[in-house]
N, C-alpha and C. Protein backbone atom coordinates (compact mmCIF):
# COMPACT_ATOMS: atom_id res chain seq x y z
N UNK A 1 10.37 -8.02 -10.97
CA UNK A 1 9.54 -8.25 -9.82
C UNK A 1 9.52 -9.75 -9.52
N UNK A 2 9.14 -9.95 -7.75
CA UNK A 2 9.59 -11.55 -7.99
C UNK A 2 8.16 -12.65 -8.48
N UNK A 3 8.58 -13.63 -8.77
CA UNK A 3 7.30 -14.15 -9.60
C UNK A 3 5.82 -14.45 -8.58
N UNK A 4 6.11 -14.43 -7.25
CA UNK A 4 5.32 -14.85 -6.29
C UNK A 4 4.80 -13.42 -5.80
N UNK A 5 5.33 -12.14 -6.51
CA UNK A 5 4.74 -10.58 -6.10
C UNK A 5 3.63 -10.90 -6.79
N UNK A 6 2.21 -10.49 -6.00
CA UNK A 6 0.95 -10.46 -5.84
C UNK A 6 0.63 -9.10 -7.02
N UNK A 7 1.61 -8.30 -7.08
CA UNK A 7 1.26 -7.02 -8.22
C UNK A 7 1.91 -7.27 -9.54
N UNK A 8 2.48 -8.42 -9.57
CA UNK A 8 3.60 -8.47 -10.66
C UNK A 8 3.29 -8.87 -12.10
N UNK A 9 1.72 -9.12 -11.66
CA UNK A 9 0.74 -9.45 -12.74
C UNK A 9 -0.37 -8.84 -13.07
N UNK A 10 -0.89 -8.02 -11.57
CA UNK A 10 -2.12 -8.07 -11.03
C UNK A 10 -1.76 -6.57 -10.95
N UNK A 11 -1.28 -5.12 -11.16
CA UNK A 11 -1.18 -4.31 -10.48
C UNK A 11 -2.29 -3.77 -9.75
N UNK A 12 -2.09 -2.99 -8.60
CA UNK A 12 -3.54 -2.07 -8.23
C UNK A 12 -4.43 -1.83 -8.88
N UNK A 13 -5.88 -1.85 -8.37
CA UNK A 13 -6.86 -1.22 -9.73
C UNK A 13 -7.33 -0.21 -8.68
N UNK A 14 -6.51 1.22 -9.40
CA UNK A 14 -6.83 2.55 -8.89
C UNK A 14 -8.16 3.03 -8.44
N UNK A 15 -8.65 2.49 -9.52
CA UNK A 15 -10.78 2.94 -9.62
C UNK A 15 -11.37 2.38 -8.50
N UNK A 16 -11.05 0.89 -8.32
CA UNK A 16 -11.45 0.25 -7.11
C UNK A 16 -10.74 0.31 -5.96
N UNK A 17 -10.23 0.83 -6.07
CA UNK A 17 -9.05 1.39 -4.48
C UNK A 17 -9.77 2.98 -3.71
N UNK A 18 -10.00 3.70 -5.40
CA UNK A 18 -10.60 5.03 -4.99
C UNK A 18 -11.65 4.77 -4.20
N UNK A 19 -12.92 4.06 -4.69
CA UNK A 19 -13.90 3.96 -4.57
C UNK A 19 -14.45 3.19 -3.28
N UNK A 20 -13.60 2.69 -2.61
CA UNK A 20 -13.71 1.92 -1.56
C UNK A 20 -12.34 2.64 -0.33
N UNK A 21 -12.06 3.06 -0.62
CA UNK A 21 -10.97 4.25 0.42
C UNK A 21 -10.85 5.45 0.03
N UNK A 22 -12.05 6.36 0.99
CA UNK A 22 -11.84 7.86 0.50
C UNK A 22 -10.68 8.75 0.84
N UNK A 23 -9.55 8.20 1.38
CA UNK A 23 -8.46 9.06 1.48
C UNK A 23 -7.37 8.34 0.58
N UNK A 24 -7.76 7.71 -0.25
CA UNK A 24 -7.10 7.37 -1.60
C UNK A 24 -7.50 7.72 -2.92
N UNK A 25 -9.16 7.98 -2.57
CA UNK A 25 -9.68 8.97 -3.59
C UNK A 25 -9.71 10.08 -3.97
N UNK A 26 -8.92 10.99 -3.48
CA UNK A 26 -8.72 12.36 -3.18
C UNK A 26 -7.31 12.40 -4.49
N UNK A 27 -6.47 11.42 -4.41
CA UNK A 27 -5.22 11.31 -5.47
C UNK A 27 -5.10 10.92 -6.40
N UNK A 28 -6.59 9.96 -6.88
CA UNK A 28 -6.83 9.47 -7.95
C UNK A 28 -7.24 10.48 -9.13
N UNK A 29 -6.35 10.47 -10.07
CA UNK A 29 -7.01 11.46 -10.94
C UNK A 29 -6.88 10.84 -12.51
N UNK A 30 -8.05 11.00 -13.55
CA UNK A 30 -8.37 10.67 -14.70
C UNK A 30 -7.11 11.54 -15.97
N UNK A 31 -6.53 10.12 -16.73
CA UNK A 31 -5.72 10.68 -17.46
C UNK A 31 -6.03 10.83 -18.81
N UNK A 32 -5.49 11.82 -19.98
CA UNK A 32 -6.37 11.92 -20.54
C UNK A 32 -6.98 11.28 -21.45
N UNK A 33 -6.36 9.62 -21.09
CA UNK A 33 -6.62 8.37 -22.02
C UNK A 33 -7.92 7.67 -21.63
N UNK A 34 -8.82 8.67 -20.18
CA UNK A 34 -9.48 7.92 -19.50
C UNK A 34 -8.81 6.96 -18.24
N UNK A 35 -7.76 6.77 -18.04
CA UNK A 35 -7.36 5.90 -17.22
C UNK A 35 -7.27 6.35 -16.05
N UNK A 36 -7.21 5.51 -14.36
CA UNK A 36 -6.94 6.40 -13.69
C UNK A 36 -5.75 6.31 -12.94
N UNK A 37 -4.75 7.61 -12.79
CA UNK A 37 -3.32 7.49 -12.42
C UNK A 37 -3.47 8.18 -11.06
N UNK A 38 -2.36 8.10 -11.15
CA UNK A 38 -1.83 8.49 -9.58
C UNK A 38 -0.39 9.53 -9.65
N UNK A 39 -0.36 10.60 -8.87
CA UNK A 39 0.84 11.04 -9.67
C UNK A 39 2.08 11.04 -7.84
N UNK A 40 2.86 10.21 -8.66
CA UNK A 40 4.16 9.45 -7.38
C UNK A 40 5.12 10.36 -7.39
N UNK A 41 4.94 11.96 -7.56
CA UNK A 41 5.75 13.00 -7.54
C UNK A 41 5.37 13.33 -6.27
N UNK A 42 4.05 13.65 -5.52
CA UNK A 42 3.61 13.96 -4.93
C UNK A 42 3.36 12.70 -3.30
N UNK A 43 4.08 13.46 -2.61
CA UNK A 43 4.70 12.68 -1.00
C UNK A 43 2.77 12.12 -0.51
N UNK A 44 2.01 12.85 -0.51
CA UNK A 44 0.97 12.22 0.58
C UNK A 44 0.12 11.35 -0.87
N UNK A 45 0.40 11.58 -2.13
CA UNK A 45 -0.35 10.28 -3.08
C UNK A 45 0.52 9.32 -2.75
N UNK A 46 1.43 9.32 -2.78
CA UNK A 46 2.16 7.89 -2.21
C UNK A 46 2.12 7.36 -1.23
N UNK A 47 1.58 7.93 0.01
CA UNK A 47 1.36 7.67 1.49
C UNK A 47 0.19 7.08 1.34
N UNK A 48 -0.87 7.94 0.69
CA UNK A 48 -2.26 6.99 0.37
C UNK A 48 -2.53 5.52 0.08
N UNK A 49 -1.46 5.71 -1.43
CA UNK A 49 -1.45 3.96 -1.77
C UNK A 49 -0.99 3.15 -0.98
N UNK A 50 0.23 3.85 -0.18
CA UNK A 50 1.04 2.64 0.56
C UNK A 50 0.00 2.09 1.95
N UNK A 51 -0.80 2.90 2.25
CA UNK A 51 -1.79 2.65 3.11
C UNK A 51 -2.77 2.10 3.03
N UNK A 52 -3.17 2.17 1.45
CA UNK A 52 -4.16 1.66 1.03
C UNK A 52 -4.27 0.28 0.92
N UNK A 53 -2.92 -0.31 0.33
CA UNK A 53 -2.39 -1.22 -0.29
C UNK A 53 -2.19 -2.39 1.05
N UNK A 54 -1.23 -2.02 2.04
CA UNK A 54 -1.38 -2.23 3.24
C UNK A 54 -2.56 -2.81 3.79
N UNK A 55 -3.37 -1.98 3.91
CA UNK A 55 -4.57 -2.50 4.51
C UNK A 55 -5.57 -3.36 4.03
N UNK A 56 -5.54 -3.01 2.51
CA UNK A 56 -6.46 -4.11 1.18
C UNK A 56 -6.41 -5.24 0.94
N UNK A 57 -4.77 -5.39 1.16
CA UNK A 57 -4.07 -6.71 0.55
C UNK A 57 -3.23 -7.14 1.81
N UNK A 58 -3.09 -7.09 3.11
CA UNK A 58 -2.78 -7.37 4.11
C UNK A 58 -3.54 -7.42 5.15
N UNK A 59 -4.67 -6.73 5.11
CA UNK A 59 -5.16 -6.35 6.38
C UNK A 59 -4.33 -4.89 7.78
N UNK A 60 -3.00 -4.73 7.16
CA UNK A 60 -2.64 -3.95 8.25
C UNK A 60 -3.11 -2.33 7.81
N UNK A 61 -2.98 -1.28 9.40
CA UNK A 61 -3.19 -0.13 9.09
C UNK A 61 -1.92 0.59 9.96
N UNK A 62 -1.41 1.44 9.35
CA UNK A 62 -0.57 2.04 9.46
C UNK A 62 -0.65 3.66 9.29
N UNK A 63 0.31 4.05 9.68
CA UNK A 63 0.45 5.84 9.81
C UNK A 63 2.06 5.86 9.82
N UNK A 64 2.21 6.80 8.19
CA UNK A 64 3.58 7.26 8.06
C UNK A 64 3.55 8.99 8.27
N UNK A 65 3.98 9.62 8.58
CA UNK A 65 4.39 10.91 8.66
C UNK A 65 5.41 11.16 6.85
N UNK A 66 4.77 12.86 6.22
CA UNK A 66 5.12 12.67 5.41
C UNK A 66 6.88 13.00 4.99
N UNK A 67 7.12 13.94 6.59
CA UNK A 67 8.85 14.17 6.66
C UNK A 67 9.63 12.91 6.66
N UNK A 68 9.55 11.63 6.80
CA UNK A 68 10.21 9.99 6.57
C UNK A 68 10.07 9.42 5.24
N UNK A 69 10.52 8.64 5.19
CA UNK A 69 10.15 7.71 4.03
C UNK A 69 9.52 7.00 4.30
N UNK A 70 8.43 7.21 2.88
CA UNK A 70 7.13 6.04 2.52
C UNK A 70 7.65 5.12 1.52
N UNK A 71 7.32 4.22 2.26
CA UNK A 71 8.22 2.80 1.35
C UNK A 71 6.73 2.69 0.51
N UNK A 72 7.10 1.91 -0.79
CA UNK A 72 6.56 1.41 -1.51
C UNK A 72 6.23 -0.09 -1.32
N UNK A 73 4.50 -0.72 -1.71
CA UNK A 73 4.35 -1.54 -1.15
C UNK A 73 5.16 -2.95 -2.45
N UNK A 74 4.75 -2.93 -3.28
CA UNK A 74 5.60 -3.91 -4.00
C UNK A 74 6.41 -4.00 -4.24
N UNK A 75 7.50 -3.07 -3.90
CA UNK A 75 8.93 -3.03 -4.21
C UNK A 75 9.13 -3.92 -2.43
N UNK A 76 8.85 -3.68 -1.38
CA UNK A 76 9.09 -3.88 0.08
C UNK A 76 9.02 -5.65 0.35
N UNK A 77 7.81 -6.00 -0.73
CA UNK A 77 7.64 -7.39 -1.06
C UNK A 77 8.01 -8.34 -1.53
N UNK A 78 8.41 -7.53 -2.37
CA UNK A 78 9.90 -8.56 -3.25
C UNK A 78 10.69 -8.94 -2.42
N UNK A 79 11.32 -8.14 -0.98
CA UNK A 79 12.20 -8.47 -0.38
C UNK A 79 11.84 -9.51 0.24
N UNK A 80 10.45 -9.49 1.13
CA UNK A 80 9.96 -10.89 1.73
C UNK A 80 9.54 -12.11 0.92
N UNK A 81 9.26 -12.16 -0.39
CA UNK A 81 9.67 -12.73 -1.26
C UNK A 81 11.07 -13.62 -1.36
N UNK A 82 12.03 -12.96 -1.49
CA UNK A 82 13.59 -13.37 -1.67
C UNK A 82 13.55 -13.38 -0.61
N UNK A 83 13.54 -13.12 0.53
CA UNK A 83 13.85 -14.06 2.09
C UNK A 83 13.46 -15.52 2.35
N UNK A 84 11.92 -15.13 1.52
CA UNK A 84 11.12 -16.30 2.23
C UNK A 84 11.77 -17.82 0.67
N UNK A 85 12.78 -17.50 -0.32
CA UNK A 85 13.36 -18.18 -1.18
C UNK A 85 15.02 -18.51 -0.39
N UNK A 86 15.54 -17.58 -0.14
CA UNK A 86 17.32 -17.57 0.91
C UNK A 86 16.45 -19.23 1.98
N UNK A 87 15.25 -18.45 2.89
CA UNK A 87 15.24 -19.25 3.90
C UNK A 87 14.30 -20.89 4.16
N UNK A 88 14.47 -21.06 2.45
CA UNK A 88 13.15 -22.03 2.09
C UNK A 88 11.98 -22.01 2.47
N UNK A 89 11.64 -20.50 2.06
CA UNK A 89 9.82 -20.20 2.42
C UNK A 89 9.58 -20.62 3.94
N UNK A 90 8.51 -20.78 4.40
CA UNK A 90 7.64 -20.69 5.63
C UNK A 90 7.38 -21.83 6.63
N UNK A 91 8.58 -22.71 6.71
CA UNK A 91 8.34 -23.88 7.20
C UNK A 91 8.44 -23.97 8.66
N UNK A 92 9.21 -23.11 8.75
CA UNK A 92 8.99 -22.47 10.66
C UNK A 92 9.49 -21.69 11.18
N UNK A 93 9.08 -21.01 12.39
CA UNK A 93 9.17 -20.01 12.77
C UNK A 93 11.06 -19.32 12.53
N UNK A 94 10.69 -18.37 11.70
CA UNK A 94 11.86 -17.68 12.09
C UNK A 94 11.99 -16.00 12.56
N UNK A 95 13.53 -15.21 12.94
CA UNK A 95 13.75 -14.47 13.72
C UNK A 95 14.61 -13.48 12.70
N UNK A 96 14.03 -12.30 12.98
CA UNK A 96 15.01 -10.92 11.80
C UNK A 96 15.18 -9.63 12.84
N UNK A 97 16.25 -9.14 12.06
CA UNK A 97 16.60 -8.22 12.74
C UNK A 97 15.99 -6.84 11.67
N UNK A 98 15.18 -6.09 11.67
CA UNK A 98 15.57 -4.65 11.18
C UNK A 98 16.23 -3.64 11.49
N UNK A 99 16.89 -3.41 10.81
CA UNK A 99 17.78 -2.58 11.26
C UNK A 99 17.70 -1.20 10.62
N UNK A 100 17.08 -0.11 11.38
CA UNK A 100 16.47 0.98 10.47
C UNK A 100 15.14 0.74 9.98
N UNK A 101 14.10 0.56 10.67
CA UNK A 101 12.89 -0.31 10.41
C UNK A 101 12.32 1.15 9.88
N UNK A 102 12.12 2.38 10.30
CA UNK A 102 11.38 3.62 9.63
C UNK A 102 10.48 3.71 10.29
N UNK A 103 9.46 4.92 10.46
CA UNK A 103 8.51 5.10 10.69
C UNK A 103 7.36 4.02 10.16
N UNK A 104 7.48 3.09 9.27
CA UNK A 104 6.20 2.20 8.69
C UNK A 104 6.29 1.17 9.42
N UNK A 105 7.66 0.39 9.66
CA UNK A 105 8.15 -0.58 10.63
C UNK A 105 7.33 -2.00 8.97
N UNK A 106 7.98 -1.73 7.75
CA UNK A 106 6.79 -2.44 6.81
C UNK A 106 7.41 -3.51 6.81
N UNK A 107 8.74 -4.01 6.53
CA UNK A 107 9.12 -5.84 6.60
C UNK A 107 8.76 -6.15 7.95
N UNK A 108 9.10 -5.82 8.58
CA UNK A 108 8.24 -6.73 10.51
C UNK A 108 7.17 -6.99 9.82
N UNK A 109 6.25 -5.67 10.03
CA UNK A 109 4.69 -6.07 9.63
C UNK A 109 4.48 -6.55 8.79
N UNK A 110 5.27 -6.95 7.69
CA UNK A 110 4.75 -7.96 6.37
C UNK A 110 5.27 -9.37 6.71
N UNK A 111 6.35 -9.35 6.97
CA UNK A 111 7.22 -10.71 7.76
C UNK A 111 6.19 -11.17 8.37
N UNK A 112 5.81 -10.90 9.79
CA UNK A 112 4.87 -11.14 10.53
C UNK A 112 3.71 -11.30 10.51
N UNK A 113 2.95 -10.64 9.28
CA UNK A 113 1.29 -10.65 8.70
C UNK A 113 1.73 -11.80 8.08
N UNK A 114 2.20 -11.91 6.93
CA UNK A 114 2.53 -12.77 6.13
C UNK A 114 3.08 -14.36 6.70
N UNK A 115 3.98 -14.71 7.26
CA UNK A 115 4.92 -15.29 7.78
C UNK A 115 4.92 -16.12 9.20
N UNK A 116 4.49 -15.14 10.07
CA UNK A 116 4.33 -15.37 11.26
C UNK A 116 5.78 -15.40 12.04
N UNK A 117 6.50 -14.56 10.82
CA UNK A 117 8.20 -14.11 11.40
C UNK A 117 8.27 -13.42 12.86
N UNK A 118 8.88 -13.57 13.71
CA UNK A 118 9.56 -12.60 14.99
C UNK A 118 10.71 -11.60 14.10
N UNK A 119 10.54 -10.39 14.76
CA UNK A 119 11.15 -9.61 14.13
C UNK A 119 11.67 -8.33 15.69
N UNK A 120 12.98 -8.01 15.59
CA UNK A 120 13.67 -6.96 16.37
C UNK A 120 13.65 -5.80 15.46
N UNK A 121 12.83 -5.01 15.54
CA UNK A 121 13.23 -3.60 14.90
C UNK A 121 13.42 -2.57 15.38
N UNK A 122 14.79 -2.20 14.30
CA UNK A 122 15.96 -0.88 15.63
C UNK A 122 15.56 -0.07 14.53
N UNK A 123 15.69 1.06 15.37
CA UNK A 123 15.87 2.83 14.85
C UNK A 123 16.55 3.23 15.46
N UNK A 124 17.35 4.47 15.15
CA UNK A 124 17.79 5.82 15.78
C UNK A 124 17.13 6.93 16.00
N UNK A 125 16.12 7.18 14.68
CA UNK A 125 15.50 8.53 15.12
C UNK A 125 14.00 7.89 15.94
N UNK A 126 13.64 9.16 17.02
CA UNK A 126 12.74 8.75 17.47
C UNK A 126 11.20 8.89 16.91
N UNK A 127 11.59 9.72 16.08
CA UNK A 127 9.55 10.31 15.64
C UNK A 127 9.63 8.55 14.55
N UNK A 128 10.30 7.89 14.04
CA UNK A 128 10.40 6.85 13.01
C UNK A 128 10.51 5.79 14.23
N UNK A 129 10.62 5.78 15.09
CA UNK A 129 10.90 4.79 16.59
C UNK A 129 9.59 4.76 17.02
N UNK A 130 8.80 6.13 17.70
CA UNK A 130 7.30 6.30 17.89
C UNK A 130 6.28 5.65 17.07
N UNK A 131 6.57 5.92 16.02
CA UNK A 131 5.32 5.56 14.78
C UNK A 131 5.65 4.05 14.43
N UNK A 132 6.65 3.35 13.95
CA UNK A 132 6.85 2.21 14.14
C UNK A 132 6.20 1.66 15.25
N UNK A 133 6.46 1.84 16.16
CA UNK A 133 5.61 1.04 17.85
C UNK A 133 4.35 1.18 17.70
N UNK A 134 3.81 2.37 17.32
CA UNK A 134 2.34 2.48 16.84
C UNK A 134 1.82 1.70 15.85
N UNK A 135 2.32 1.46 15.17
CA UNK A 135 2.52 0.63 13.83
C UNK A 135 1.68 -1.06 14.03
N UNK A 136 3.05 -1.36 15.10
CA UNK A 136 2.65 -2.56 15.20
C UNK A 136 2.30 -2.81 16.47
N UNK A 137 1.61 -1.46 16.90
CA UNK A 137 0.65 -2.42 18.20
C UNK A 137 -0.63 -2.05 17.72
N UNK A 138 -0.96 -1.10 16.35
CA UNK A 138 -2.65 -0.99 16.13
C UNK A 138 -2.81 -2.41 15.18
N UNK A 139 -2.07 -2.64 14.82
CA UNK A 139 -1.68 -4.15 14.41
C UNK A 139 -1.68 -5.21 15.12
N UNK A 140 -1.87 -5.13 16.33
CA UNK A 140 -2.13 -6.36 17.17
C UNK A 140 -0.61 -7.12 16.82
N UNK A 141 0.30 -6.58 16.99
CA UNK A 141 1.65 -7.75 16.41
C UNK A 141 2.63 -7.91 17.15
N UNK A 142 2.35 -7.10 18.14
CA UNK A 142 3.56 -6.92 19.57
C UNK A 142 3.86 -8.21 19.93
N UNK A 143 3.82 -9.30 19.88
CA UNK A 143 4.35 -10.46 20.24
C UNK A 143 4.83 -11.08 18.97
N UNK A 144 4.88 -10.53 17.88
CA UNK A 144 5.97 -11.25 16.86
C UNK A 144 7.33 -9.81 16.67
N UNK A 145 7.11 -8.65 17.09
CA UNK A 145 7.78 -7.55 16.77
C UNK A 145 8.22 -6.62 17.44
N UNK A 146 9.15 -6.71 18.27
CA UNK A 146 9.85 -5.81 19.32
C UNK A 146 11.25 -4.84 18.97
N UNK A 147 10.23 -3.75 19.28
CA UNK A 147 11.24 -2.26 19.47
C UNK A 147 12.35 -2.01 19.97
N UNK A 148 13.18 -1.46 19.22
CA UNK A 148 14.64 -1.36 19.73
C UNK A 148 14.98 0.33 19.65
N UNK A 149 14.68 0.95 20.06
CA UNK A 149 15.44 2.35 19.80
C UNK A 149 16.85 2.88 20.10
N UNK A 150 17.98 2.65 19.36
CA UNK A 150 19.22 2.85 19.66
C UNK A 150 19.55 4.25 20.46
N UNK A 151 18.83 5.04 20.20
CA UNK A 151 19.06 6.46 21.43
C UNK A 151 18.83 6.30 22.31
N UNK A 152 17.59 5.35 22.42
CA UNK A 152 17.23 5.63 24.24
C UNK A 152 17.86 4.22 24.75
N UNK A 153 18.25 2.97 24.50
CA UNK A 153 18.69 2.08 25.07
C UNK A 153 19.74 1.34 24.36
N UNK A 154 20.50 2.42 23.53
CA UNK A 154 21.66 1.25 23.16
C UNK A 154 21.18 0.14 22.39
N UNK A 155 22.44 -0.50 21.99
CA UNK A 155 22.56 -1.90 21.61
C UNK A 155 22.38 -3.09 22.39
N UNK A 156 22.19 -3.05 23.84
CA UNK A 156 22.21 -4.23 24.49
C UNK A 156 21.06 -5.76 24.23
N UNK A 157 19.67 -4.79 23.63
CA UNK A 157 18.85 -5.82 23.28
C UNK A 157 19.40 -6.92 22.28
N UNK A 158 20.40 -6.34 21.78
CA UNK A 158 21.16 -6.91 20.29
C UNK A 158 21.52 -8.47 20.95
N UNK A 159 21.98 -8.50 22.04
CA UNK A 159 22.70 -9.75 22.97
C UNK A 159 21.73 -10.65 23.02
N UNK A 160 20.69 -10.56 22.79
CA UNK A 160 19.79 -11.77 23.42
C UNK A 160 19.28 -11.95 21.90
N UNK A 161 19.67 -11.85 20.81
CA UNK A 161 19.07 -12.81 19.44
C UNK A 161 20.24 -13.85 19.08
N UNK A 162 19.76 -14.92 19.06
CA UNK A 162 20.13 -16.34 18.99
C UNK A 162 21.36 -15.92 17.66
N UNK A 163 22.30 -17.06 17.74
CA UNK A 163 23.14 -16.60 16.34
C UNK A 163 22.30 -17.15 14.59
N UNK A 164 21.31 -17.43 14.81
CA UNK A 164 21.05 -18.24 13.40
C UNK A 164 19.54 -16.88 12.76
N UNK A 165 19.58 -15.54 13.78
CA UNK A 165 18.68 -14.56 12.94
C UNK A 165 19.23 -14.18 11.66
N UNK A 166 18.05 -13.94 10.54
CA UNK A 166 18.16 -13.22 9.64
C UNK A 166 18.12 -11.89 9.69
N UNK A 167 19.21 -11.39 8.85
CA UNK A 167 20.32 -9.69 9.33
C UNK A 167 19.66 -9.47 8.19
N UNK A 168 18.62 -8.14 8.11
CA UNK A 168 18.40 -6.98 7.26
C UNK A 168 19.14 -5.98 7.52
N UNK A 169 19.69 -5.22 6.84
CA UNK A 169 19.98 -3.57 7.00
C UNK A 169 19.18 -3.24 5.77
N UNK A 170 18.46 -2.37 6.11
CA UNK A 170 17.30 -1.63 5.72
C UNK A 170 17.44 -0.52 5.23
N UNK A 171 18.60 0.53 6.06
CA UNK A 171 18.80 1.82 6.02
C UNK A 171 18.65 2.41 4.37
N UNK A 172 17.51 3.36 4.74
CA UNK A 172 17.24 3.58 2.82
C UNK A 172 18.41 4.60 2.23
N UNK A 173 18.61 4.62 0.94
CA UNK A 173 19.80 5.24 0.25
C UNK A 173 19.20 6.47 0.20
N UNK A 174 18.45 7.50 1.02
CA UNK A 174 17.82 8.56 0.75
C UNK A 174 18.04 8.92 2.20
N UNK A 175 18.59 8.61 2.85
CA UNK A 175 18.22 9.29 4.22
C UNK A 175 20.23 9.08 4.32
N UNK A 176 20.88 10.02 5.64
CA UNK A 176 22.11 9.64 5.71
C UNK A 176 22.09 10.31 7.31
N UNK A 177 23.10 9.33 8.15
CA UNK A 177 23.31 9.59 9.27
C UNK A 177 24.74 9.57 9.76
N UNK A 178 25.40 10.16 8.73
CA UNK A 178 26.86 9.98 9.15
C UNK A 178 27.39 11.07 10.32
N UNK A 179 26.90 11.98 10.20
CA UNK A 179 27.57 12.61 11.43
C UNK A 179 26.04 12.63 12.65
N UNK A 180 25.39 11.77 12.67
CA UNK A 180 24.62 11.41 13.51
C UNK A 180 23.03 12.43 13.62
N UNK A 181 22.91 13.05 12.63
CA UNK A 181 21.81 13.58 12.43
C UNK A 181 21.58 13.38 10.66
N UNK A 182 20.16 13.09 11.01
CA UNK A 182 19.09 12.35 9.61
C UNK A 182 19.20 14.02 9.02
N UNK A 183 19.93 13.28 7.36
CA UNK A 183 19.40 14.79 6.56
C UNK A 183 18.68 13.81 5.12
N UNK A 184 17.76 14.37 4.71
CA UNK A 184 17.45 13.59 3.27
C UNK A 184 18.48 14.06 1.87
N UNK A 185 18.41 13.42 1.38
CA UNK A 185 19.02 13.51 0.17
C UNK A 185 17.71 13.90 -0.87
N UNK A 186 18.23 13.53 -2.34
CA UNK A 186 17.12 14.26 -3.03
C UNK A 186 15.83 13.25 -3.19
N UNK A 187 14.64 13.19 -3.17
CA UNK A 187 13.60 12.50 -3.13
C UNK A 187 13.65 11.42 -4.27
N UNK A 188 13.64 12.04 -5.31
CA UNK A 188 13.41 11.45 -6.25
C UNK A 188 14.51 10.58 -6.42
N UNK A 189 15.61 10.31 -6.21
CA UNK A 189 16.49 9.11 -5.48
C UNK A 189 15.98 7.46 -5.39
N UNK A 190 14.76 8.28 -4.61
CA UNK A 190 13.83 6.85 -3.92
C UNK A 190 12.90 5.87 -5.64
């Protein structure tokens, strides 16, 4: 984990997550050491934390649908982490591309919470195109983070980012679009 990850020392404290977000308390369950776990087999306990986590330790609120992928929040961080090390941390404004941003739309919105990054984020599918835009306009972030949906308008927005943006491809190793329709692969993958 990278040394500047906020969990990498510190993980979640489940009890106090439950107890202060009742739709994170519903997944919290006592193990039989007394401790309290979370079980990450299960698609909407993981949607919880990532929402939880999101909103606790960022301020943002978000809505994933549970047919997409729910990114994980400290694994997603590390990446803005190692960007913000590639691009010598936060000294001024810079510009990213996502590419395959998902239904969470979560590096924009962390780039941008965090950062005060501009960010282009493309999709193909639309229900992950919809919820992304939702994403980051209940977020108040529409002026650091603009929508690209490759079905309904092509690549042309692609022309107007300067040559010196930072290129994510995002596309998760669980999802595949080779003959142009999203099939998942096996979950536990992720």
């Amino acid at each position: 984990m990278h040394p500047r990850n906020r969990y990498k020392d510190k993980p979640p404290d489940f009890a106090y997550l439950a107890s202060k977000y009742p739709d994170f308390q519903q997944h919290v369950h006592t193990s039989l050491t007394g401790r309290p776990v979370v079980n990450f087999k299960e698609p909407e306990a993981v949607r919880a934390l990532t929402c939880t986590l999101l909103k606790e330790d960022f301020g943002l609120t978000i809505e994933i649908p549970l047919e997409r992928l729910i990114p994980t929040v400290p694994l997603r961080l590390n990446y803005i982490h190692w960007v913000e090390d590639l691009i010598d941390g936060q000294k001024q404004p810079r510009r990213g591309i996502d590419i395959g941003t998902g239904a969470s739309c979560i590096y924009p919105l962390l780039g941008a919470t965090m950062n005060g990054w501009y960010f282009l984020a493309t999709e193909v599918d639309d229900i992950c195109f919809d919820y992304a835009k939702k994403n980051v306009e209940q977020n108040n972030l529409s002026d650091l983070v603009k929508g690209e949906c490759w079905l309904r308008h092509g690549v042309d927005g692609m022309m107007l980012l300067a040559p010196t943006q930072i290129l994510w491809n995002c596309k998760s190793p669980a999802e595949d679009f080779t003959d142009g329709r999203l099939k998942r692969r096996d979950r536990n993958y992720l």
